[in-house]
PDB file of N, CA and C in Angstrom:
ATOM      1  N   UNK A   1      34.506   4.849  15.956  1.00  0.00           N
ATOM      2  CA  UNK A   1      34.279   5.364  14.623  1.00  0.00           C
ATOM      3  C   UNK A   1      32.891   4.939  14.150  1.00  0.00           C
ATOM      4  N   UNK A   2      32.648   5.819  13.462  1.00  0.00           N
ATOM      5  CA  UNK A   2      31.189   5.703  13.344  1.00  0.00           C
ATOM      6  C   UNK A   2      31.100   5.031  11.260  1.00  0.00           C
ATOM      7  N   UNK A   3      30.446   3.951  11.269  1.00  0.00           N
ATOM      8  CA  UNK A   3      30.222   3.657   9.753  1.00  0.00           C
ATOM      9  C   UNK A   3      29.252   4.394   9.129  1.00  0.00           C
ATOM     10  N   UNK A   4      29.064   4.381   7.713  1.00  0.00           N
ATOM     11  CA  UNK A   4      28.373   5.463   7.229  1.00  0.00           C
ATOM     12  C   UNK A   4      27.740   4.576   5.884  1.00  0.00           C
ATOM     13  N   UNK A   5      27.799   3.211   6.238  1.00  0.00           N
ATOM     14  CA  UNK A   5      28.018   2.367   5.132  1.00  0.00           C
ATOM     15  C   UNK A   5      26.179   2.293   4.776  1.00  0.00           C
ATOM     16  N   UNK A   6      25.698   2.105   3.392  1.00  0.00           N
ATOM     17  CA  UNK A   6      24.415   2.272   3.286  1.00  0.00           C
ATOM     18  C   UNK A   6      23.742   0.893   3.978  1.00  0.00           C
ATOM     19  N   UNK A   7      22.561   0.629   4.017  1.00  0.00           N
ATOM     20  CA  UNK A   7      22.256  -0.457   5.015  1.00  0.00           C
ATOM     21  C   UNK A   7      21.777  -1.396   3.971  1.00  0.00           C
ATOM     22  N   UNK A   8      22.232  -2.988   3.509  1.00  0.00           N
ATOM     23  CA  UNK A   8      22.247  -4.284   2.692  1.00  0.00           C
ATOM     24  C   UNK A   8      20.729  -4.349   2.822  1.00  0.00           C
ATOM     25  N   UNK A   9      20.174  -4.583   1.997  1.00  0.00           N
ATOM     26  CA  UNK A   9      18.801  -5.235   1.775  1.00  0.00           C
ATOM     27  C   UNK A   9      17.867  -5.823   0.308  1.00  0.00           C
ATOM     28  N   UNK A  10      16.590  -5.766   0.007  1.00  0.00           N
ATOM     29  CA  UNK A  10      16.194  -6.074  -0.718  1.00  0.00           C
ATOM     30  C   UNK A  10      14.641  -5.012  -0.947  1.00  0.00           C
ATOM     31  N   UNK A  11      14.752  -4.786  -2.334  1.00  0.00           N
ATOM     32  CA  UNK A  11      13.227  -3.749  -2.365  1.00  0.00           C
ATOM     33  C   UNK A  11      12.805  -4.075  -3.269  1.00  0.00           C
ATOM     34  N   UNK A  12      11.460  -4.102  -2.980  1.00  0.00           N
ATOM     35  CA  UNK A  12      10.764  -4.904  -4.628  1.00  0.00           C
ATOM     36  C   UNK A  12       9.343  -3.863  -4.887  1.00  0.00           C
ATOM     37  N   UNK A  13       9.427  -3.508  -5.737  1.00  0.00           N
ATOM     38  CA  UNK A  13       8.501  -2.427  -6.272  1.00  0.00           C
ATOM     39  C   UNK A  13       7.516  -3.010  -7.315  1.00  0.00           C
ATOM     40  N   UNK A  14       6.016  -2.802  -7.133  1.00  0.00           N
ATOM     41  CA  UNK A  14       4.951  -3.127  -8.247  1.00  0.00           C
ATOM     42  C   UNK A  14       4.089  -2.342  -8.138  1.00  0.00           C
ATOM     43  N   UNK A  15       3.433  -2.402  -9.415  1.00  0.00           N
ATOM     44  CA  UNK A  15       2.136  -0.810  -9.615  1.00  0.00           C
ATOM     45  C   UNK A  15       1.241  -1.403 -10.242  1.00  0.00           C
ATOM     46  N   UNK A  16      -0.248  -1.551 -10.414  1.00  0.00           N
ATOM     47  CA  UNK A  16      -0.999  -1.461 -10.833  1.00  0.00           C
ATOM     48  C   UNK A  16      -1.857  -0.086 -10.929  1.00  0.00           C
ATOM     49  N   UNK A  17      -1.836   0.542 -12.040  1.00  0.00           N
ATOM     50  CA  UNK A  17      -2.632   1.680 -12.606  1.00  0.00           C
ATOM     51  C   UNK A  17      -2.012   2.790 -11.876  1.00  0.00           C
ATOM     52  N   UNK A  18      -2.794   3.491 -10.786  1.00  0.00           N
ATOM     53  CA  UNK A  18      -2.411   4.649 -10.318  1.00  0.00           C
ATOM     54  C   UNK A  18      -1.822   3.757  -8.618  1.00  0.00           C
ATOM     55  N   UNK A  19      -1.971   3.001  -8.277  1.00  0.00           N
ATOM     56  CA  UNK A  19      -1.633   2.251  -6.967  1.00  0.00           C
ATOM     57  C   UNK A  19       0.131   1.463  -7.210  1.00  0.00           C
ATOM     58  N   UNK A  20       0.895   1.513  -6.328  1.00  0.00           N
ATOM     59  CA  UNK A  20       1.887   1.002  -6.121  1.00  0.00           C
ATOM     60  C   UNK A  20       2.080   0.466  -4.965  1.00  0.00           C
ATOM     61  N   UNK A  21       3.092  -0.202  -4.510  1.00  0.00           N
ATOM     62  CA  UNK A  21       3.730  -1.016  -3.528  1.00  0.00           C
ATOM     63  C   UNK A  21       5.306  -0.859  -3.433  1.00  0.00           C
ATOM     64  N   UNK A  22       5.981  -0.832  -2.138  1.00  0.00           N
ATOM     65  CA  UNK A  22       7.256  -1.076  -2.232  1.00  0.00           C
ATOM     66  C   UNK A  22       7.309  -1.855  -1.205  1.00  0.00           C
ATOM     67  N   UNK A  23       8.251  -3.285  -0.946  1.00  0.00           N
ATOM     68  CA  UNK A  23       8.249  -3.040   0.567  1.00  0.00           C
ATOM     69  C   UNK A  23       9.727  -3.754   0.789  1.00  0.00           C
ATOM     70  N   UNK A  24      10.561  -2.931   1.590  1.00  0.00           N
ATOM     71  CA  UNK A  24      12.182  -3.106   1.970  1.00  0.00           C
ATOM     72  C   UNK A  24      12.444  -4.364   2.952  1.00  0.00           C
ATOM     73  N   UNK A  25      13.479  -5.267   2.787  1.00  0.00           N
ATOM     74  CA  UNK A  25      13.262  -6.471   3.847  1.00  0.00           C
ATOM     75  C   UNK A  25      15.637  -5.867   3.551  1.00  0.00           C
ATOM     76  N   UNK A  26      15.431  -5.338   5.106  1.00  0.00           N
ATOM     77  CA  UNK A  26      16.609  -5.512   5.551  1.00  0.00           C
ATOM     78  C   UNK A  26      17.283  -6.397   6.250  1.00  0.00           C
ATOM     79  N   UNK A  27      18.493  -7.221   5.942  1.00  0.00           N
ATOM     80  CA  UNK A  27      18.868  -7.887   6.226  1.00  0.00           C
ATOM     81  C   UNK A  27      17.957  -9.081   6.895  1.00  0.00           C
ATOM     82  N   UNK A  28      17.008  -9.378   6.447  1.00  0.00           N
ATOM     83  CA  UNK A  28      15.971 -10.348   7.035  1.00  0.00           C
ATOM     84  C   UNK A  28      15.781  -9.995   8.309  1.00  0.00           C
ATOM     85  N   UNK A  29      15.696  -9.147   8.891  1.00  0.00           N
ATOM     86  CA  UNK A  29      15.003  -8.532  10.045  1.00  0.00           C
ATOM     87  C   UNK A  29      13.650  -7.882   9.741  1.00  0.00           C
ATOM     88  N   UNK A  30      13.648  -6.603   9.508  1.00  0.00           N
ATOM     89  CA  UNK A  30      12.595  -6.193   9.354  1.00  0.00           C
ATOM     90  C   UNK A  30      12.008  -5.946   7.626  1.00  0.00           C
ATOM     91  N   UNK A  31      11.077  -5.887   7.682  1.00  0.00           N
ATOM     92  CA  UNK A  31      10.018  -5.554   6.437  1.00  0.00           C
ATOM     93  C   UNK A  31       9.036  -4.512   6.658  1.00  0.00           C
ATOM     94  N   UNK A  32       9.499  -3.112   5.569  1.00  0.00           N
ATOM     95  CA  UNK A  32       8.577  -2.427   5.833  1.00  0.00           C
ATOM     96  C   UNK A  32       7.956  -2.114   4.407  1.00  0.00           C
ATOM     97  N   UNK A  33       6.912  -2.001   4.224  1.00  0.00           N
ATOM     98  CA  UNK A  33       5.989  -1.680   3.211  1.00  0.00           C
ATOM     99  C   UNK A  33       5.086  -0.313   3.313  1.00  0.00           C
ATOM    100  N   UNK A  34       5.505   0.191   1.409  1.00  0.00           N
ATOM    101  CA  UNK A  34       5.089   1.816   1.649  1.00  0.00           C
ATOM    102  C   UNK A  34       3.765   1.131   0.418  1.00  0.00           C
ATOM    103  N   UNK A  35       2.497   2.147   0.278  1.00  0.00           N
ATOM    104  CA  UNK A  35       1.827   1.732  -0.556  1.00  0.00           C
ATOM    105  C   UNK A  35       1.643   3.319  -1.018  1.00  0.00           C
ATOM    106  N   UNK A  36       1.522   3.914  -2.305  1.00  0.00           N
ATOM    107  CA  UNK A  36       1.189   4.907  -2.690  1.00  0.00           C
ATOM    108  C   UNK A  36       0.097   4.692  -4.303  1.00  0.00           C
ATOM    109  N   UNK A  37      -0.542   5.815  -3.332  1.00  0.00           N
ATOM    110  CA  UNK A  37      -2.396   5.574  -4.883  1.00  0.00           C
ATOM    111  C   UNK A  37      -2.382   7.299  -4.984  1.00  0.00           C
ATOM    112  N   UNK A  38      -2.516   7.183  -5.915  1.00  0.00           N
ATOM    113  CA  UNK A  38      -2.527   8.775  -6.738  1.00  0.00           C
ATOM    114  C   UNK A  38      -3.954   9.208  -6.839  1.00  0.00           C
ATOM    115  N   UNK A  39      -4.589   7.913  -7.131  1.00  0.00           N
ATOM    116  CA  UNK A  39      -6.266   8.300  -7.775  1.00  0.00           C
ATOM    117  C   UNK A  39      -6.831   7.364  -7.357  1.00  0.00           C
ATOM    118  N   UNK A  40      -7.420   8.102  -6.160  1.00  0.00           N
ATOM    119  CA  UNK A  40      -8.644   7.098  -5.010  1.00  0.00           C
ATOM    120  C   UNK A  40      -9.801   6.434  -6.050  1.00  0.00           C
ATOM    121  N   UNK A  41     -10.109   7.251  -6.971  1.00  0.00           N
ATOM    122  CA  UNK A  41     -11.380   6.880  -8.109  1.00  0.00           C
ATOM    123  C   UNK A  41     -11.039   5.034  -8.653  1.00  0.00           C
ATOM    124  N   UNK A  42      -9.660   4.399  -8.374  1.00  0.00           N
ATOM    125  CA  UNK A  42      -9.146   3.368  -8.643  1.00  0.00           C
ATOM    126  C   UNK A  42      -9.975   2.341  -8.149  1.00  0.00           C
ATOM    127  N   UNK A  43     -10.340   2.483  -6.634  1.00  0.00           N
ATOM    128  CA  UNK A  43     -11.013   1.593  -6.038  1.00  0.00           C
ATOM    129  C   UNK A  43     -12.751   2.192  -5.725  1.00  0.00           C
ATOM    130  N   UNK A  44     -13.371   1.101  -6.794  1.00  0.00           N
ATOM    131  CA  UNK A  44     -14.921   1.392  -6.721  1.00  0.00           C
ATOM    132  C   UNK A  44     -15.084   0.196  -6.149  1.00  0.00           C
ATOM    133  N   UNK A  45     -16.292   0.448  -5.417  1.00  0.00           N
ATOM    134  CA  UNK A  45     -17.282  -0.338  -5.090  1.00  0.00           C
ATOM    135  C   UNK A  45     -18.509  -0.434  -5.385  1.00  0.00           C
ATOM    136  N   UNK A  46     -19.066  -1.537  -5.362  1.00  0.00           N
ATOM    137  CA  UNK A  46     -20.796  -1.647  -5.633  1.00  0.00           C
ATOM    138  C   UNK A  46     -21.572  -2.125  -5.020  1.00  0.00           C
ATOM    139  N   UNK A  47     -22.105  -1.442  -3.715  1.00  0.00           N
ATOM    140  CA  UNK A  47     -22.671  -1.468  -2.889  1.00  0.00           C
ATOM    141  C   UNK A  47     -24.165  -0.392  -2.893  1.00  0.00           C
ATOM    142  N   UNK A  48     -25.232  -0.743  -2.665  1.00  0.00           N
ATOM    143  CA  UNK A  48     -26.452  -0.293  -2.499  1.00  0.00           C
ATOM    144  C   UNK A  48     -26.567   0.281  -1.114  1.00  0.00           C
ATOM    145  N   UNK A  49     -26.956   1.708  -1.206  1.00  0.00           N
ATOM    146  CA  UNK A  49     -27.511   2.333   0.081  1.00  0.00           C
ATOM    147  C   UNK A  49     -28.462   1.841   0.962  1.00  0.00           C
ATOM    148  N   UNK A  50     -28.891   2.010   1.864  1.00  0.00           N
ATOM    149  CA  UNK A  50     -29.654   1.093   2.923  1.00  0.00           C
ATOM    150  C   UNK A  50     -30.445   2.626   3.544  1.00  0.00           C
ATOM    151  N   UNK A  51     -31.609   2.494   4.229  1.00  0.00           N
ATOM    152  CA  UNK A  51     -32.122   3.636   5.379  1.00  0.00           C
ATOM    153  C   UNK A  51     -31.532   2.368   6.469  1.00  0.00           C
ATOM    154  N   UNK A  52     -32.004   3.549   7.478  1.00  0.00           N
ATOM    155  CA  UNK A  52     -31.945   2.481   8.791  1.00  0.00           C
ATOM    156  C   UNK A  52     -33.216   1.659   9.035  1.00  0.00           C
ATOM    157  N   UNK A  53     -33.971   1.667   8.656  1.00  0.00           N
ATOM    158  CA  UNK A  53     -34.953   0.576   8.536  1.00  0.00           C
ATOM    159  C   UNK A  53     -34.771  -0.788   7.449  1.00  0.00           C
ATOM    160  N   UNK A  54     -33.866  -0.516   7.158  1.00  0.00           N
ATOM    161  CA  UNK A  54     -33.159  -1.522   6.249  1.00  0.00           C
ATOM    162  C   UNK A  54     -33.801  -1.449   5.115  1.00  0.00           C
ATOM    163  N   UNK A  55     -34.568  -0.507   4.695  1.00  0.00           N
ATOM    164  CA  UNK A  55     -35.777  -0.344   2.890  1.00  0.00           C
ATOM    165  C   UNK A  55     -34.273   0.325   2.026  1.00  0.00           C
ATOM    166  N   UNK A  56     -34.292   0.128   0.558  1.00  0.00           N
ATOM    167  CA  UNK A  56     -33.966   0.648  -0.274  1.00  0.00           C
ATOM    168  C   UNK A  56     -34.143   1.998  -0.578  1.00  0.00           C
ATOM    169  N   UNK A  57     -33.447   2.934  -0.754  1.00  0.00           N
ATOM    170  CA  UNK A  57     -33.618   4.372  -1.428  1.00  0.00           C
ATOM    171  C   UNK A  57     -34.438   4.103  -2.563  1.00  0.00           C
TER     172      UNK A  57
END
């Protein structure tokens, strides 16, 4: 006979802005983690362009 029973675990969910996290820890075996971002514009950086001669634009 086959069980159909849902599978015991733990899920813990957090969001900052448009970015979230989930990540499932079944029965202390495995841990899997989903990450979902809606709006890439979330993560800036500030970094200066370079030529390949290494001079400034």
């Amino acid at each position: 006979m086959i069980s159909t029973r849902p599978i015991e675990g733990t899920r813990i969910k957090h969001h900052v802005g448009p970015a979230s996290i989930k990540m499932y820890d079944k029965f202390g075996l495995v841990l899997r983690i989903e990450t979902t971002i809606n709006d890439v514009s979330f993560f800036r950086h500030y970094r200066h362009g370079e030529q390949r001669d290494g001079a400034r634009p």
